[in-house]
N, C-alpha and C. Protein backbone atom coordinates (compact mmCIF):
# COMPACT_ATOMS: atom_id res chain seq x y z
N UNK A 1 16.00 -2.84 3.28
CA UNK A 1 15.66 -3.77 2.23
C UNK A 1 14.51 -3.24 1.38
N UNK A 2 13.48 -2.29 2.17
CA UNK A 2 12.37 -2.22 1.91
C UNK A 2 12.94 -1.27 0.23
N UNK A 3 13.75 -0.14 0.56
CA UNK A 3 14.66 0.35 -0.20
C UNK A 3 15.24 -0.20 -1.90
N UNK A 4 15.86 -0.95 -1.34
CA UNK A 4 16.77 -1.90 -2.50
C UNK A 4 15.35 -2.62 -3.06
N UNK A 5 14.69 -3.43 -2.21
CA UNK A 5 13.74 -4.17 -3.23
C UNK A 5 12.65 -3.70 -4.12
N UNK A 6 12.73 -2.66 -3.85
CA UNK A 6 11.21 -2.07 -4.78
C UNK A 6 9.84 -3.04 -4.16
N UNK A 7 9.61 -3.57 -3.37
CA UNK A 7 8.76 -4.29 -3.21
C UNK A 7 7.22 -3.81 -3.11
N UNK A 8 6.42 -4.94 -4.19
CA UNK A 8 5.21 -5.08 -4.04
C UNK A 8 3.89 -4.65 -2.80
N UNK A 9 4.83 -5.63 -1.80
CA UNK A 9 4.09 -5.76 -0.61
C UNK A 9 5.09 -6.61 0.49
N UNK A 10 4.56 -6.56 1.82
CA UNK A 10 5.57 -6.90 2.66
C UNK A 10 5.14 -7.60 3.45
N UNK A 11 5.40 -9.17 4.08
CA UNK A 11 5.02 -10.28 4.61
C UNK A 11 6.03 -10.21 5.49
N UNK A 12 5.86 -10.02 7.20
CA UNK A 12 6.61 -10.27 8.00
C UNK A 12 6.37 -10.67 9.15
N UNK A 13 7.12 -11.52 9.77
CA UNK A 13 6.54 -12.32 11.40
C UNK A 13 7.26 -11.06 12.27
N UNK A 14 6.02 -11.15 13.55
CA UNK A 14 5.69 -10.67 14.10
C UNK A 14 6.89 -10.71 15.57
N UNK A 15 7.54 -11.84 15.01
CA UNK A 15 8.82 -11.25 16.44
C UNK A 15 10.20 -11.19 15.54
N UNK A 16 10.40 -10.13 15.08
CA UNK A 16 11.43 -9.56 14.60
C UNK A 16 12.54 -8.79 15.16
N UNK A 17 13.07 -9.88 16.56
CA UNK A 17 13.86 -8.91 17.08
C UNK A 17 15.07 -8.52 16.55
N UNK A 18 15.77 -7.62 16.96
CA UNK A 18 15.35 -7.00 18.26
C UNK A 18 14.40 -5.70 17.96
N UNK A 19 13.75 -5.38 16.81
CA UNK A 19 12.79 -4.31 16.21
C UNK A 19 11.60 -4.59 16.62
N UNK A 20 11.18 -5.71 17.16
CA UNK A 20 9.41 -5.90 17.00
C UNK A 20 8.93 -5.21 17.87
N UNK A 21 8.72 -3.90 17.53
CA UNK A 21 8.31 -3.08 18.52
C UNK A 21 6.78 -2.42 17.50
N UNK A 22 6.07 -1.44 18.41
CA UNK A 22 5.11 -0.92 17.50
C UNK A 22 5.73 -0.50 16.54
N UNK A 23 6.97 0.03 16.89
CA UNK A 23 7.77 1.58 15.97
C UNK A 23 7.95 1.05 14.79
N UNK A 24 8.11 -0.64 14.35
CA UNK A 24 8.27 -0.85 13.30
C UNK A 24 7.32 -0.42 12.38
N UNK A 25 6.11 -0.88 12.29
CA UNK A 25 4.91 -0.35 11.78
C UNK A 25 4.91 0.47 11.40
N UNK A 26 4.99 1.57 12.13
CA UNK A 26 4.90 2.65 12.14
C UNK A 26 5.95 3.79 11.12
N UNK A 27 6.90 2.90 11.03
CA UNK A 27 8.18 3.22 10.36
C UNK A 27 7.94 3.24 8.89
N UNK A 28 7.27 2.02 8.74
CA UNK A 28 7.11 1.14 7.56
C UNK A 28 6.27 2.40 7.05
N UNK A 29 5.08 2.36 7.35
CA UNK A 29 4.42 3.67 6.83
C UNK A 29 4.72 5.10 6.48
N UNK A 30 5.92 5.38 7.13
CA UNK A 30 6.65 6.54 7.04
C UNK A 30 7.73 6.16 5.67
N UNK A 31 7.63 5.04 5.11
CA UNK A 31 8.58 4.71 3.98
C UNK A 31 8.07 4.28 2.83
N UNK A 32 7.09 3.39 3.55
CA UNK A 32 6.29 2.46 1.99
C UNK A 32 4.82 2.80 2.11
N UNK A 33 4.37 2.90 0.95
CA UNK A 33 2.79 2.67 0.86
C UNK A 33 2.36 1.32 0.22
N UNK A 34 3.14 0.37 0.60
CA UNK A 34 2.73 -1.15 -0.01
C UNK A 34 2.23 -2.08 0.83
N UNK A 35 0.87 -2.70 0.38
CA UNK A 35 0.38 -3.68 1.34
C UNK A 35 0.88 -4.19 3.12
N UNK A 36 0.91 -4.79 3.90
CA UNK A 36 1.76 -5.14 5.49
C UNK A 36 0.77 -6.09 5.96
N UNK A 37 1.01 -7.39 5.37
CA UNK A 37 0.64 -8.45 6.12
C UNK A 37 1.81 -9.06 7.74
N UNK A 38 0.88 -9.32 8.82
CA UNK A 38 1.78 -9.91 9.37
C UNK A 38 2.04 -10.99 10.25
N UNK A 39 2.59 -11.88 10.20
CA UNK A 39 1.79 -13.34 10.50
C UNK A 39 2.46 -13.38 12.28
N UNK A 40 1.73 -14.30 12.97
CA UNK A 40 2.18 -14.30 14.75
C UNK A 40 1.34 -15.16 15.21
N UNK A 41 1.78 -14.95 16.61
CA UNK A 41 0.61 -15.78 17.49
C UNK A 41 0.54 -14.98 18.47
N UNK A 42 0.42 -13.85 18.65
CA UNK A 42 0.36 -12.95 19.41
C UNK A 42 -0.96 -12.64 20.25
N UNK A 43 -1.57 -12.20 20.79
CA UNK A 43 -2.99 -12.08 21.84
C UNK A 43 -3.14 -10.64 21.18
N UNK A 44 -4.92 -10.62 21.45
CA UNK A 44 -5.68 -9.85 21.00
C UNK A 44 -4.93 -8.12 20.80
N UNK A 45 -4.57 -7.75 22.07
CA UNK A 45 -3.70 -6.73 22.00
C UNK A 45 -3.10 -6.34 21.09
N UNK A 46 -1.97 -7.02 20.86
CA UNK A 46 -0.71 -6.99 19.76
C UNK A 46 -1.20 -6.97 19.01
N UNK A 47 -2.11 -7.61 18.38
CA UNK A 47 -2.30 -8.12 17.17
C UNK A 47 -3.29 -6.18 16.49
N UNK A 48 -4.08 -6.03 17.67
CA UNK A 48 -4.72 -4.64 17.83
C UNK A 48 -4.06 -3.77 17.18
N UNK A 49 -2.73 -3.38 17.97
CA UNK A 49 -1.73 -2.42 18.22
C UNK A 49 -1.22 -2.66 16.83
N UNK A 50 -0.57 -3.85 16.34
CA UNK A 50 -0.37 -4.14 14.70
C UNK A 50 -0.73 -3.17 13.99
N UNK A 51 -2.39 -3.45 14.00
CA UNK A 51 -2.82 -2.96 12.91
C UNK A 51 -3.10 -1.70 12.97
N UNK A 52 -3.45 -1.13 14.10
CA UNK A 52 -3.46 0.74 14.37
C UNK A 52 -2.41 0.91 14.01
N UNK A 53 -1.05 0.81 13.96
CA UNK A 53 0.28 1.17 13.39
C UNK A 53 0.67 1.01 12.54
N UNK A 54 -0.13 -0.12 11.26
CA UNK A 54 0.29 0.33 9.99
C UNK A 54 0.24 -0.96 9.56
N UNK A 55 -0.04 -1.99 10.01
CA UNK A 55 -0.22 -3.51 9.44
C UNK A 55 -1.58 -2.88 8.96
N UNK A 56 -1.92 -3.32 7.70
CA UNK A 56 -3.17 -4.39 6.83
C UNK A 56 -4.01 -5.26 7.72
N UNK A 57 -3.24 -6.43 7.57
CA UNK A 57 -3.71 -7.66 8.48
C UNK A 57 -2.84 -8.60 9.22
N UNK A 58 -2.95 -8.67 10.44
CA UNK A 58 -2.35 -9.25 11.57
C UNK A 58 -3.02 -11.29 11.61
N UNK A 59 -2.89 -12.06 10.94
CA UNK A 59 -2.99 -13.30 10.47
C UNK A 59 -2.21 -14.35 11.81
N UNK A 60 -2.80 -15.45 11.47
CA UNK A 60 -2.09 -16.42 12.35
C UNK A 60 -1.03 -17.32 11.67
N UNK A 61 -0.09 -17.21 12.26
CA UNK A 61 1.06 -17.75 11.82
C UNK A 61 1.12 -19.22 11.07
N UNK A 62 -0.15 -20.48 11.44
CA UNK A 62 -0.15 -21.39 11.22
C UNK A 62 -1.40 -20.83 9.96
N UNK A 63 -1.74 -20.06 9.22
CA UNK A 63 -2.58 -19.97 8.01
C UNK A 63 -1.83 -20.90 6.62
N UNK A 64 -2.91 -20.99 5.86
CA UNK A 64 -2.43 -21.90 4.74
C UNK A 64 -1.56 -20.43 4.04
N UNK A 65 -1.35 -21.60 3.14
CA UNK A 65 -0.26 -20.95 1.74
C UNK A 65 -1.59 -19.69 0.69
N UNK A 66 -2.39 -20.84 0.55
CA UNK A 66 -3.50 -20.23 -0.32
C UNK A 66 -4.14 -19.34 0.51
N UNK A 67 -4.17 -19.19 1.76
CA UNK A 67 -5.54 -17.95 2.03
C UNK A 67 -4.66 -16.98 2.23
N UNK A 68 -3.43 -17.08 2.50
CA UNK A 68 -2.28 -16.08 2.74
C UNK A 68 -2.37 -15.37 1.27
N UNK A 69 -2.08 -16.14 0.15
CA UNK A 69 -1.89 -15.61 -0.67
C UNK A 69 -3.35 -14.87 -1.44
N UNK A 70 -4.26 -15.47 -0.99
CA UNK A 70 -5.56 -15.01 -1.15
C UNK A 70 -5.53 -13.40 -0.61
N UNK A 71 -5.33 -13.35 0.67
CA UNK A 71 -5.50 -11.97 1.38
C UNK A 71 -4.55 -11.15 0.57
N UNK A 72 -3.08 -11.79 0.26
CA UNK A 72 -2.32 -10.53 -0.45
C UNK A 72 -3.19 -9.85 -1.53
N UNK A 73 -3.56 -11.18 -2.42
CA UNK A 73 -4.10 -10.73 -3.86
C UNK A 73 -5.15 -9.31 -3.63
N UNK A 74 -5.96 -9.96 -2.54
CA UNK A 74 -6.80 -8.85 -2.48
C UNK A 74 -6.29 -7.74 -1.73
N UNK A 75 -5.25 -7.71 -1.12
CA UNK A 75 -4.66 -6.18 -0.89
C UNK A 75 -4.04 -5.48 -1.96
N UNK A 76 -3.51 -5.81 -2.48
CA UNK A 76 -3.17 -6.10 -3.82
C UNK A 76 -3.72 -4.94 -4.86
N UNK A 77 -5.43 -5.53 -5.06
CA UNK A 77 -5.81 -5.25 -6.05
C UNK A 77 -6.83 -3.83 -5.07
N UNK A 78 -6.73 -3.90 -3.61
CA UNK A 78 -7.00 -2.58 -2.89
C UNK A 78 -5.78 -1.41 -2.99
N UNK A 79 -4.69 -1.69 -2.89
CA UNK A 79 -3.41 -0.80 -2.67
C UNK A 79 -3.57 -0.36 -4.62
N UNK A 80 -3.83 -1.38 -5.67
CA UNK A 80 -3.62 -0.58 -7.19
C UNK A 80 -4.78 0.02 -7.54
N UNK A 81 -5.82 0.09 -6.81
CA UNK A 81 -7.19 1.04 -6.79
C UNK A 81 -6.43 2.74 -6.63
N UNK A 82 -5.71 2.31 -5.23
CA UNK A 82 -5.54 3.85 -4.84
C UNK A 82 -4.32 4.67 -6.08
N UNK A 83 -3.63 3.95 -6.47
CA UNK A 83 -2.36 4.60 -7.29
C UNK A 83 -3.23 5.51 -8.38
């Protein structure tokens, strides 16, 4: 998808089976250089491991609309610094 969509940035929950593995992450980075928010309820660990592999920010699944979209903006305007 990541492919076909041209996408911005990429918002995804954190049990994506049967992929939710580190390797996803990790993948992602090997394809896109666009923002990787990722929302869960996962324990300290995971949430760790997330982000060493290529998540941004590892968020709680029950976050508002606005701070979600808050954090994109500002990845956002970090990811069009680097271009």
């Amino acid at each position: 998808m990541l492919y076909e969509c041209r996408a911005n940035a990429v918002i995804m929950s954190d049990d994506l089976s049967p992929i939710a593995d580190k390797h996803l992450y990790t993948r992602l980075r090997e394809i896109s250089t666009v923002p990787c928010i990722v929302l869960g309820s996962k324990g300290e660990v995971e949430r760790m491991m997330a982000i060493e592999d290529g998540a941004d920010l590892y968020l709680d699944r029950l976050i508002s609309h606005r701070i979600l979209i808050a954090h994109m903006r500002s990845l956002l305007k970090v990811y069009s610094r680097r271009k």
